[in-house]
PDB file of N, CA and C in Angstrom:
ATOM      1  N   UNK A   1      10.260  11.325  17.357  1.00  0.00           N
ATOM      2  CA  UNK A   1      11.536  11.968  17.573  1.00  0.00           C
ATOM      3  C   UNK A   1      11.271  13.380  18.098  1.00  0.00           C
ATOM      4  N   UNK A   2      12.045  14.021  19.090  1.00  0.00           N
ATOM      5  CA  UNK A   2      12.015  15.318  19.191  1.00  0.00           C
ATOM      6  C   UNK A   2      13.150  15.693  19.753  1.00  0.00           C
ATOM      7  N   UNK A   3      13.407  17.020  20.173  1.00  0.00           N
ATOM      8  CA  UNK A   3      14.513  17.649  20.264  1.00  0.00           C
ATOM      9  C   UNK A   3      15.752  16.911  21.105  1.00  0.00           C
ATOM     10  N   UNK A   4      15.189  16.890  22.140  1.00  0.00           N
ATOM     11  CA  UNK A   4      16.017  15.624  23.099  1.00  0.00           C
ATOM     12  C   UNK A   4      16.537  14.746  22.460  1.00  0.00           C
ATOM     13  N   UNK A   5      15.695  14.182  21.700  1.00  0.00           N
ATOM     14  CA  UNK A   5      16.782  13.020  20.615  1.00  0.00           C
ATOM     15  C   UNK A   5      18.020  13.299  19.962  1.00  0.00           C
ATOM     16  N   UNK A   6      17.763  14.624  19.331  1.00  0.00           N
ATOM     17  CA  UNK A   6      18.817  15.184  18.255  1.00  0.00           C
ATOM     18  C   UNK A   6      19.804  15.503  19.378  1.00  0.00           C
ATOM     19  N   UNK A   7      20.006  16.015  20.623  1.00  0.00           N
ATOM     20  CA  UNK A   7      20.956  16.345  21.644  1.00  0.00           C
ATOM     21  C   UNK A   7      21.663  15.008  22.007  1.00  0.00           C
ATOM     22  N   UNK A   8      21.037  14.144  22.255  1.00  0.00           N
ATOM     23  CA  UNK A   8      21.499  12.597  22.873  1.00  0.00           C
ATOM     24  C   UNK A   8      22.290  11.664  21.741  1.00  0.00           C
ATOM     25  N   UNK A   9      22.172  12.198  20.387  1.00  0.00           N
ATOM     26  CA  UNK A   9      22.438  11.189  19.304  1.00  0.00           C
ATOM     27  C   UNK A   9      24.198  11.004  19.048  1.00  0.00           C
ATOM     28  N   UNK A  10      24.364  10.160  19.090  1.00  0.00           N
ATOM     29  CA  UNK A  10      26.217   9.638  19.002  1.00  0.00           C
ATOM     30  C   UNK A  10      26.257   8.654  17.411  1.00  0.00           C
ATOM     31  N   UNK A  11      27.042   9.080  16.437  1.00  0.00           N
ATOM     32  CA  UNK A  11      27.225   8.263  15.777  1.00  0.00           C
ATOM     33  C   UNK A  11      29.121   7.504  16.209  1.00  0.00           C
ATOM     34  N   UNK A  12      28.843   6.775  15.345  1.00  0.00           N
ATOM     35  CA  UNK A  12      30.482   5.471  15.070  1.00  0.00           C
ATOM     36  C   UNK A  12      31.281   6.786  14.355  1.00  0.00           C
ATOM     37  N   UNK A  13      32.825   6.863  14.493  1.00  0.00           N
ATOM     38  CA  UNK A  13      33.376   7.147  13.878  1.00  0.00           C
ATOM     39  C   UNK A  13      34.026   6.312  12.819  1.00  0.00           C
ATOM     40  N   UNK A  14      34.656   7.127  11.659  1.00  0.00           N
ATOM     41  CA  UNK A  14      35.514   6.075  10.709  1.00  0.00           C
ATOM     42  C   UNK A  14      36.589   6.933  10.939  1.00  0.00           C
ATOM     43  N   UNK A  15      37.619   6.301  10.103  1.00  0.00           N
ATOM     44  CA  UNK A  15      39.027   6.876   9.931  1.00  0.00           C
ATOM     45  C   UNK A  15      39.372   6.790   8.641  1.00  0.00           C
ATOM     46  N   UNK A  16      39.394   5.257   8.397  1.00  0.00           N
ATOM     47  CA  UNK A  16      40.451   4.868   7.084  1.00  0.00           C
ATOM     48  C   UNK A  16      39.213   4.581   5.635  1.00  0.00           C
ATOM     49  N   UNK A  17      37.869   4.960   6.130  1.00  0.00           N
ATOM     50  CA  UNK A  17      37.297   5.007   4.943  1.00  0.00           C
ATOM     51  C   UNK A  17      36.400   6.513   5.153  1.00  0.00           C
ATOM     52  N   UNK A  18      35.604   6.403   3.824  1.00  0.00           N
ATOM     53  CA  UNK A  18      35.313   7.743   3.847  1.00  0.00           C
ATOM     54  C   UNK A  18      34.094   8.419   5.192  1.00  0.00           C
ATOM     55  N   UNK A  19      33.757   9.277   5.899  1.00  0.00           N
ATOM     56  CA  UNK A  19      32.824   9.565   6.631  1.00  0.00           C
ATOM     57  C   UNK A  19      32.187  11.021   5.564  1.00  0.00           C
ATOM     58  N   UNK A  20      31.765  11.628   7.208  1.00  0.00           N
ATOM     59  CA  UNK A  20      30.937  13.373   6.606  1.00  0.00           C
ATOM     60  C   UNK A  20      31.983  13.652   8.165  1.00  0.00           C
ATOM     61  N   UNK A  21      31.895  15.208   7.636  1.00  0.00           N
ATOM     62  CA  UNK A  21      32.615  15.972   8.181  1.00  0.00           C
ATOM     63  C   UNK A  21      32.091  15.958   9.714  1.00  0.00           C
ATOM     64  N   UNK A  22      32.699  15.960  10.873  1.00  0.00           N
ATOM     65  CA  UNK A  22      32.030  15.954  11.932  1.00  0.00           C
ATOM     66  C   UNK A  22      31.795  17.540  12.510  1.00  0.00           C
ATOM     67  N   UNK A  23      32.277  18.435  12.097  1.00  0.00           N
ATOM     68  CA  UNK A  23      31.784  19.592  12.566  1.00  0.00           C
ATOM     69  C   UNK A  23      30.696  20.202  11.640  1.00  0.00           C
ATOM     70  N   UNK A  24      30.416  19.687  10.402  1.00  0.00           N
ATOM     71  CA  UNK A  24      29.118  19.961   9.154  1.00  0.00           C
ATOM     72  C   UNK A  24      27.657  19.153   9.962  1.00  0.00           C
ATOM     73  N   UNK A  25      28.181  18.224  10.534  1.00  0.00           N
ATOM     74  CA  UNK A  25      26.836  17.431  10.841  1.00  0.00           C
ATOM     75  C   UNK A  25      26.710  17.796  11.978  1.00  0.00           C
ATOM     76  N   UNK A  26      27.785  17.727  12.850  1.00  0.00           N
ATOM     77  CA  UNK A  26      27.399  18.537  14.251  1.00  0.00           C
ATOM     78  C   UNK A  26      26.430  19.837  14.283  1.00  0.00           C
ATOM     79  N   UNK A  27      26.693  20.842  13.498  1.00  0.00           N
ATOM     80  CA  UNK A  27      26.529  22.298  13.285  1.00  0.00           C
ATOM     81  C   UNK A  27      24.932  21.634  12.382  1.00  0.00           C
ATOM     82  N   UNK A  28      24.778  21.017  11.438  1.00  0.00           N
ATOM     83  CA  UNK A  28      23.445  20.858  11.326  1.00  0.00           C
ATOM     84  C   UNK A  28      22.496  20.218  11.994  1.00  0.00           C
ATOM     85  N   UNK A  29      23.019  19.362  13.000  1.00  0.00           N
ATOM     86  CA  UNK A  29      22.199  18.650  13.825  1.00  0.00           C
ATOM     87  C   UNK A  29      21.543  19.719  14.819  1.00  0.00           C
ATOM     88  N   UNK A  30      22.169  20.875  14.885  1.00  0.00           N
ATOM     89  CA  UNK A  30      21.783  21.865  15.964  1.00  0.00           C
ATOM     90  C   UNK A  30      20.565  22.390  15.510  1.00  0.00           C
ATOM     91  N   UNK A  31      20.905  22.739  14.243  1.00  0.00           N
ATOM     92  CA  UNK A  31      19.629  23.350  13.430  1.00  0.00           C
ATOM     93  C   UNK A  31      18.710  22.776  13.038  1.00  0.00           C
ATOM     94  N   UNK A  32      18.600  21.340  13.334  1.00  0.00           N
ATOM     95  CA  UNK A  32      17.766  19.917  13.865  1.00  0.00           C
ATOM     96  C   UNK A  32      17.172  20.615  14.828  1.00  0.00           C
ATOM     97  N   UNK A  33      17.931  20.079  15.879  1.00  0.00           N
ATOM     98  CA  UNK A  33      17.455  20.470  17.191  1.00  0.00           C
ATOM     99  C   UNK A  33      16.263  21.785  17.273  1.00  0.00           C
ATOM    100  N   UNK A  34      16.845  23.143  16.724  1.00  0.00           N
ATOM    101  CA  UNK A  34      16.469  24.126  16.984  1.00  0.00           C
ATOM    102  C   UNK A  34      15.515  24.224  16.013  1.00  0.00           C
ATOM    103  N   UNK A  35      15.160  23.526  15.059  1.00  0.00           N
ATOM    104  CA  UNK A  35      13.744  23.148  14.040  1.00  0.00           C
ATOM    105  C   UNK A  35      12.459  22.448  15.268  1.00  0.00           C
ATOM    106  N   UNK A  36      12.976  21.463  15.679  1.00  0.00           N
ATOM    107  CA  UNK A  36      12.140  20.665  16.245  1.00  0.00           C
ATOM    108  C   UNK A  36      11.648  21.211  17.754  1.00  0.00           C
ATOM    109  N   UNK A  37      12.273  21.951  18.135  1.00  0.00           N
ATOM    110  CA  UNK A  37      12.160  23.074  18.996  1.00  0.00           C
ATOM    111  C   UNK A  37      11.067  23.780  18.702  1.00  0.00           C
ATOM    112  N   UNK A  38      10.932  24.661  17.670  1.00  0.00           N
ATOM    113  CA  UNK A  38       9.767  25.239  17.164  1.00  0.00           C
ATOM    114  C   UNK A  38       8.561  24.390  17.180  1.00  0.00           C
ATOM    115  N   UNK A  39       8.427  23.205  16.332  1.00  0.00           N
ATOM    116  CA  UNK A  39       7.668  22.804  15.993  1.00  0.00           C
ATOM    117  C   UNK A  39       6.931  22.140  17.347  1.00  0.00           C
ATOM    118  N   UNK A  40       7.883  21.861  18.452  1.00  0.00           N
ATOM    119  CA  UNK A  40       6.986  21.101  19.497  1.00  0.00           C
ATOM    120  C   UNK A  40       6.512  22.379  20.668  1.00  0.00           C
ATOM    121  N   UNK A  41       6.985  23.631  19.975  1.00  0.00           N
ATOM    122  CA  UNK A  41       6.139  24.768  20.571  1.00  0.00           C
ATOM    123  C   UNK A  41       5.325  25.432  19.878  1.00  0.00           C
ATOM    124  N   UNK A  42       4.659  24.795  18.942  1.00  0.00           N
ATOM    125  CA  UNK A  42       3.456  24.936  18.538  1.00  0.00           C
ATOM    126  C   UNK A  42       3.956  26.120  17.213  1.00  0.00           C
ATOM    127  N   UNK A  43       5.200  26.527  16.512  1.00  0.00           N
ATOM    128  CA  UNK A  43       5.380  27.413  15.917  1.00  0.00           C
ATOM    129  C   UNK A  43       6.341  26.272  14.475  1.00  0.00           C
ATOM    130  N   UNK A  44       6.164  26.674  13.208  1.00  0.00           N
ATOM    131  CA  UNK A  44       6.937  25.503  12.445  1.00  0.00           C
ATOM    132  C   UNK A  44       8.399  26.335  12.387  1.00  0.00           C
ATOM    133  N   UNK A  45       9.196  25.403  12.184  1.00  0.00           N
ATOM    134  CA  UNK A  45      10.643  25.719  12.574  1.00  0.00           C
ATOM    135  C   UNK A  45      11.408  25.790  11.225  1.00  0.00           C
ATOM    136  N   UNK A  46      12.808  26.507  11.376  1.00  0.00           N
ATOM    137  CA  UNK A  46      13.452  26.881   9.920  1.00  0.00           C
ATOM    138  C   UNK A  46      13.557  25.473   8.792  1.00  0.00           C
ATOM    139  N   UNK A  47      14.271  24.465   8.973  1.00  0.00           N
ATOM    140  CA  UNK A  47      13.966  23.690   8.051  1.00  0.00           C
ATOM    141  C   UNK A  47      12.749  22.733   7.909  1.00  0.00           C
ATOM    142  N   UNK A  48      12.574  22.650   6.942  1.00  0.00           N
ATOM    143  CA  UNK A  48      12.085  21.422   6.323  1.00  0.00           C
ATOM    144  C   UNK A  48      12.129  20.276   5.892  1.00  0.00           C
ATOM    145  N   UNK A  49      11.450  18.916   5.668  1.00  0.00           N
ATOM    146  CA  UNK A  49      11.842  17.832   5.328  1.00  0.00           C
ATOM    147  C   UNK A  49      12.566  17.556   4.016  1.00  0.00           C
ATOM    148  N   UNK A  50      12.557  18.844   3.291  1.00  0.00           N
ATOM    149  CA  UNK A  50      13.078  18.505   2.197  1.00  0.00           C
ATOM    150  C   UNK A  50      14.573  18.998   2.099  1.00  0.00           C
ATOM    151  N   UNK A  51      14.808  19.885   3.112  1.00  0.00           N
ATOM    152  CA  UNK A  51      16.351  20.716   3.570  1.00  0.00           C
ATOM    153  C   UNK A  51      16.728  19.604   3.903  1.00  0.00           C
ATOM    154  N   UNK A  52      16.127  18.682   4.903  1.00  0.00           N
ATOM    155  CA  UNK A  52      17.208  17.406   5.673  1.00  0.00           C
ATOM    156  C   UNK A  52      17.441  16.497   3.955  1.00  0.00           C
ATOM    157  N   UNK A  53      16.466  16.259   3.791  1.00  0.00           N
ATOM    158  CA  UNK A  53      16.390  15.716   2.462  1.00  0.00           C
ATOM    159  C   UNK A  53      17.696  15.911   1.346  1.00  0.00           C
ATOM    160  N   UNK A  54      17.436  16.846   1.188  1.00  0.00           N
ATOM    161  CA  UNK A  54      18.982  17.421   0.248  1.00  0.00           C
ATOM    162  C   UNK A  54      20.016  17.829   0.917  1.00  0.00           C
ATOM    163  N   UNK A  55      20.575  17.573   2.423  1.00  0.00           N
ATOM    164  CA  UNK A  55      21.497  17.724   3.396  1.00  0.00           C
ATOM    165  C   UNK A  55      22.936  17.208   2.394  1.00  0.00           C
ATOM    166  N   UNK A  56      24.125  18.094   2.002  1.00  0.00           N
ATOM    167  CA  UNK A  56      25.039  17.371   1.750  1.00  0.00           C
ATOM    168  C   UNK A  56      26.163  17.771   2.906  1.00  0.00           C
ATOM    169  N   UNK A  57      26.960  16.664   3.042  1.00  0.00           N
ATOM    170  CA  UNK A  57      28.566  17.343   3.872  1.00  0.00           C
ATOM    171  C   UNK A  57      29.547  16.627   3.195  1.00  0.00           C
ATOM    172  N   UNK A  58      30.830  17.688   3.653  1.00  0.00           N
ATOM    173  CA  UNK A  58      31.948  17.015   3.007  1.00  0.00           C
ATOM    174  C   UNK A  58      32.398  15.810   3.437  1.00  0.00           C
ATOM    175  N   UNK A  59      32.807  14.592   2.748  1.00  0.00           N
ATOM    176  CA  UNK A  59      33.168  13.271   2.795  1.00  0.00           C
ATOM    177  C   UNK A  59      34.692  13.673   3.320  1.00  0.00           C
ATOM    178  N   UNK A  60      35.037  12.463   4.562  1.00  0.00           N
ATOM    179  CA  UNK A  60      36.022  12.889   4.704  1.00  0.00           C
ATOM    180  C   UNK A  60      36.964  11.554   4.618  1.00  0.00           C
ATOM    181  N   UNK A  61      37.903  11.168   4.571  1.00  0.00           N
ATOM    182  CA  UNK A  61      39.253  10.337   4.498  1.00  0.00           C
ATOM    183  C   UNK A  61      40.511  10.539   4.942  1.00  0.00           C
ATOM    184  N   UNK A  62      41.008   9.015   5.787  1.00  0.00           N
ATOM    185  CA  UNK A  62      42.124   9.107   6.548  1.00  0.00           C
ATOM    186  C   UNK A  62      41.873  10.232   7.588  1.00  0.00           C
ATOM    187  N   UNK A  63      40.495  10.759   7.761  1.00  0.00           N
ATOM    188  CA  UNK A  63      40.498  11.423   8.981  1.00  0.00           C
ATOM    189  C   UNK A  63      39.687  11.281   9.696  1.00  0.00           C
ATOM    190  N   UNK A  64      38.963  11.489  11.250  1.00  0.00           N
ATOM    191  CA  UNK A  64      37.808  10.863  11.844  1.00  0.00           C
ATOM    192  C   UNK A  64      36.463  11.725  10.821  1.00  0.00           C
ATOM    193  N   UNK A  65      35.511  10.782  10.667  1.00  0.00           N
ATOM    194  CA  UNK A  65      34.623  11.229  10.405  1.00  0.00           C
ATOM    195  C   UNK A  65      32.882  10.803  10.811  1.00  0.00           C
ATOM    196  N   UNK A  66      32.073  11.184  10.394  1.00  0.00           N
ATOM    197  CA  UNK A  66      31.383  10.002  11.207  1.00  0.00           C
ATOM    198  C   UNK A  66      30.396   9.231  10.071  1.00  0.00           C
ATOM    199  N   UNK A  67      30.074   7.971  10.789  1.00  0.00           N
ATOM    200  CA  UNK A  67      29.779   6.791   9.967  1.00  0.00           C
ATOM    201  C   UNK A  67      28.620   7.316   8.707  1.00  0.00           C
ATOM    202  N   UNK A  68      28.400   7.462   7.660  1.00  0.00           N
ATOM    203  CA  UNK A  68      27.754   7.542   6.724  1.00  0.00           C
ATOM    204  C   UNK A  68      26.017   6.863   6.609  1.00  0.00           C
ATOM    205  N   UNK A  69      26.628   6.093   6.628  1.00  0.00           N
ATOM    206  CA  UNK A  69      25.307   5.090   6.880  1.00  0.00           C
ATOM    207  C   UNK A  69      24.308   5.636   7.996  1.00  0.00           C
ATOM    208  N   UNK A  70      24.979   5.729   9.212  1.00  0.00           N
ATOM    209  CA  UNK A  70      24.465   6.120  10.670  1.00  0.00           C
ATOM    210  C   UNK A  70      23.568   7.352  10.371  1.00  0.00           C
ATOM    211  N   UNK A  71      24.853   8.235   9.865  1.00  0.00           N
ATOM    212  CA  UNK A  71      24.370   9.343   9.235  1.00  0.00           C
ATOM    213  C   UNK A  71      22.875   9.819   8.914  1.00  0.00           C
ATOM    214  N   UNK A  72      22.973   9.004   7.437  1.00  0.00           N
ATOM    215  CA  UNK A  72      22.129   9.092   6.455  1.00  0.00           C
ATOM    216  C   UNK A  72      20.657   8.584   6.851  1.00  0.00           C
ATOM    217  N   UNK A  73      20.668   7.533   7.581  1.00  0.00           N
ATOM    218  CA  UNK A  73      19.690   7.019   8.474  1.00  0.00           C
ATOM    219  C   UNK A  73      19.109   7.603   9.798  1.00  0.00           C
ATOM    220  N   UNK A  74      19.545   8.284  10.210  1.00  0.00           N
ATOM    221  CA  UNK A  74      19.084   9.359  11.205  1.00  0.00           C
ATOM    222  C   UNK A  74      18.456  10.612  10.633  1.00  0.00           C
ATOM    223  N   UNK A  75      19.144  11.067   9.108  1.00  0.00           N
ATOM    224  CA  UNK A  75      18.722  12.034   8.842  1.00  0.00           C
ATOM    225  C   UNK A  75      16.728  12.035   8.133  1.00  0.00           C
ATOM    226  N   UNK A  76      17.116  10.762   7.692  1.00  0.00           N
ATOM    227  CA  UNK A  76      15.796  10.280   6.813  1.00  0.00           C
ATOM    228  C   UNK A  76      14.983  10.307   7.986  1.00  0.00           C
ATOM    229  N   UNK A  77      14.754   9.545   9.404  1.00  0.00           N
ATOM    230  CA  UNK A  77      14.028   9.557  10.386  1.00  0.00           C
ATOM    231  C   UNK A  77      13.736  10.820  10.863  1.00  0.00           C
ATOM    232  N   UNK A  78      14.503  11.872  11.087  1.00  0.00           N
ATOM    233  CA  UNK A  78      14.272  13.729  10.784  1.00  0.00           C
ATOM    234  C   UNK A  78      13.616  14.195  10.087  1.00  0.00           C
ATOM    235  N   UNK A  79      13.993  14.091   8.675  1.00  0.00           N
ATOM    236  CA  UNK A  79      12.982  13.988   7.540  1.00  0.00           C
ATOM    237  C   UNK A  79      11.161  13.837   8.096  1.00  0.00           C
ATOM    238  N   UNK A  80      11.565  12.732   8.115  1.00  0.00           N
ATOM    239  CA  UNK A  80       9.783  11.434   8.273  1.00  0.00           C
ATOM    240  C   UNK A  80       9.085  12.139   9.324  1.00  0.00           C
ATOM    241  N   UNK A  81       9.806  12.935  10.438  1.00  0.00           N
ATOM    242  CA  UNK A  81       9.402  13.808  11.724  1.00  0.00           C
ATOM    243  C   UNK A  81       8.865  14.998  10.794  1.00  0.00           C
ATOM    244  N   UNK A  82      10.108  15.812  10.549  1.00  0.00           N
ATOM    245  CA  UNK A  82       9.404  17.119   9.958  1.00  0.00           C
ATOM    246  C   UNK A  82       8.276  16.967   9.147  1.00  0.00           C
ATOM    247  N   UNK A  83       8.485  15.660   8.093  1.00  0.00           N
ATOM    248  CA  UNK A  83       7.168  15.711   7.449  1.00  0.00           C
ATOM    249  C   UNK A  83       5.643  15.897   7.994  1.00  0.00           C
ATOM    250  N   UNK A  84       6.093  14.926   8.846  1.00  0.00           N
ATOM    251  CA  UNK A  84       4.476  14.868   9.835  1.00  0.00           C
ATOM    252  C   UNK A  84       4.134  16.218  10.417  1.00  0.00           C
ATOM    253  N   UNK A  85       4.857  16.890  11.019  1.00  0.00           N
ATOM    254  CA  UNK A  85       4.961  18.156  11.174  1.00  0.00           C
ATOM    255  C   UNK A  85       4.461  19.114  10.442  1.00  0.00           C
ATOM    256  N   UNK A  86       4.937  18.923   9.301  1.00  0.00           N
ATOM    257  CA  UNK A  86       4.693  20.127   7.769  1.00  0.00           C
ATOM    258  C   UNK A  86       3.308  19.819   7.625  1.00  0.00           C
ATOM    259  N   UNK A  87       2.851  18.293   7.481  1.00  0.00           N
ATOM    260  CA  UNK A  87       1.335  17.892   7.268  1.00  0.00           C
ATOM    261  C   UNK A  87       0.256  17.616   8.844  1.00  0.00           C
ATOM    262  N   UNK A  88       0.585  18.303   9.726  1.00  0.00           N
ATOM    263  CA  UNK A  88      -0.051  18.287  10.599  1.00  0.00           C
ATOM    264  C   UNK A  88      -0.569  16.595  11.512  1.00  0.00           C
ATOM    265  N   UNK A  89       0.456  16.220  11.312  1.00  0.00           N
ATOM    266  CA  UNK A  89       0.078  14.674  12.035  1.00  0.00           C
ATOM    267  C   UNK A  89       1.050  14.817  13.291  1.00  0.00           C
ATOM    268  N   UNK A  90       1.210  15.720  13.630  1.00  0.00           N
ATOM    269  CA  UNK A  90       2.283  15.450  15.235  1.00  0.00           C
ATOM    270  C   UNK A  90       1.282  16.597  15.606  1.00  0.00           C
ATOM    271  N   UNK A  91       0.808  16.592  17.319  1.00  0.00           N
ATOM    272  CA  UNK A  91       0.641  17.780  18.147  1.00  0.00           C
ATOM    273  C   UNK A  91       1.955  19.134  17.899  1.00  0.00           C
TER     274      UNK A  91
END
């Protein structure tokens, strides 16, 4: 995974069940981005695997939000990146 990914990524919206806030995940996906940024310029970047790790946003209902699942599964694959990162297994 690297930065390009986190720019290109689209989740499903929900409506009528619960999601995460789409401007909480938007606004952290940046700071994705701008982590993985660092790290593929040779400098380690503000979060860590354990920040994505404990990532919460507000659940949202009856309003668009985006898919949870999608979510949560993208974030763990972020995670699994930074880790390698933190332990020196990525250039």
């Amino acid at each position: 995974m690297n930065s390009l990914d986190i720019s290109n990524i689209r989740f499903s919206t929900t409506k009528f069940r619960e999601g995460y806030s789409p401007d909480e995940v938007d606004s952290f996906l940046e700071t994705v981005r701008e982590t993985l940024q660092f790290w593929e310029g040779g400098r380690a970047g503000g979060l860590s695997s354990e920040s994505v790790v404990s990532a919460r946003f507000t659940p949202t209902k009856f309003r668009t939000g985006y898919d949870q699942g999608q979510v949560d599964d993208f974030l763990d694959d972020v995670s699994a990146t930074l880790l390698s990162y933190e332990s020196g297994k990525l250039p």
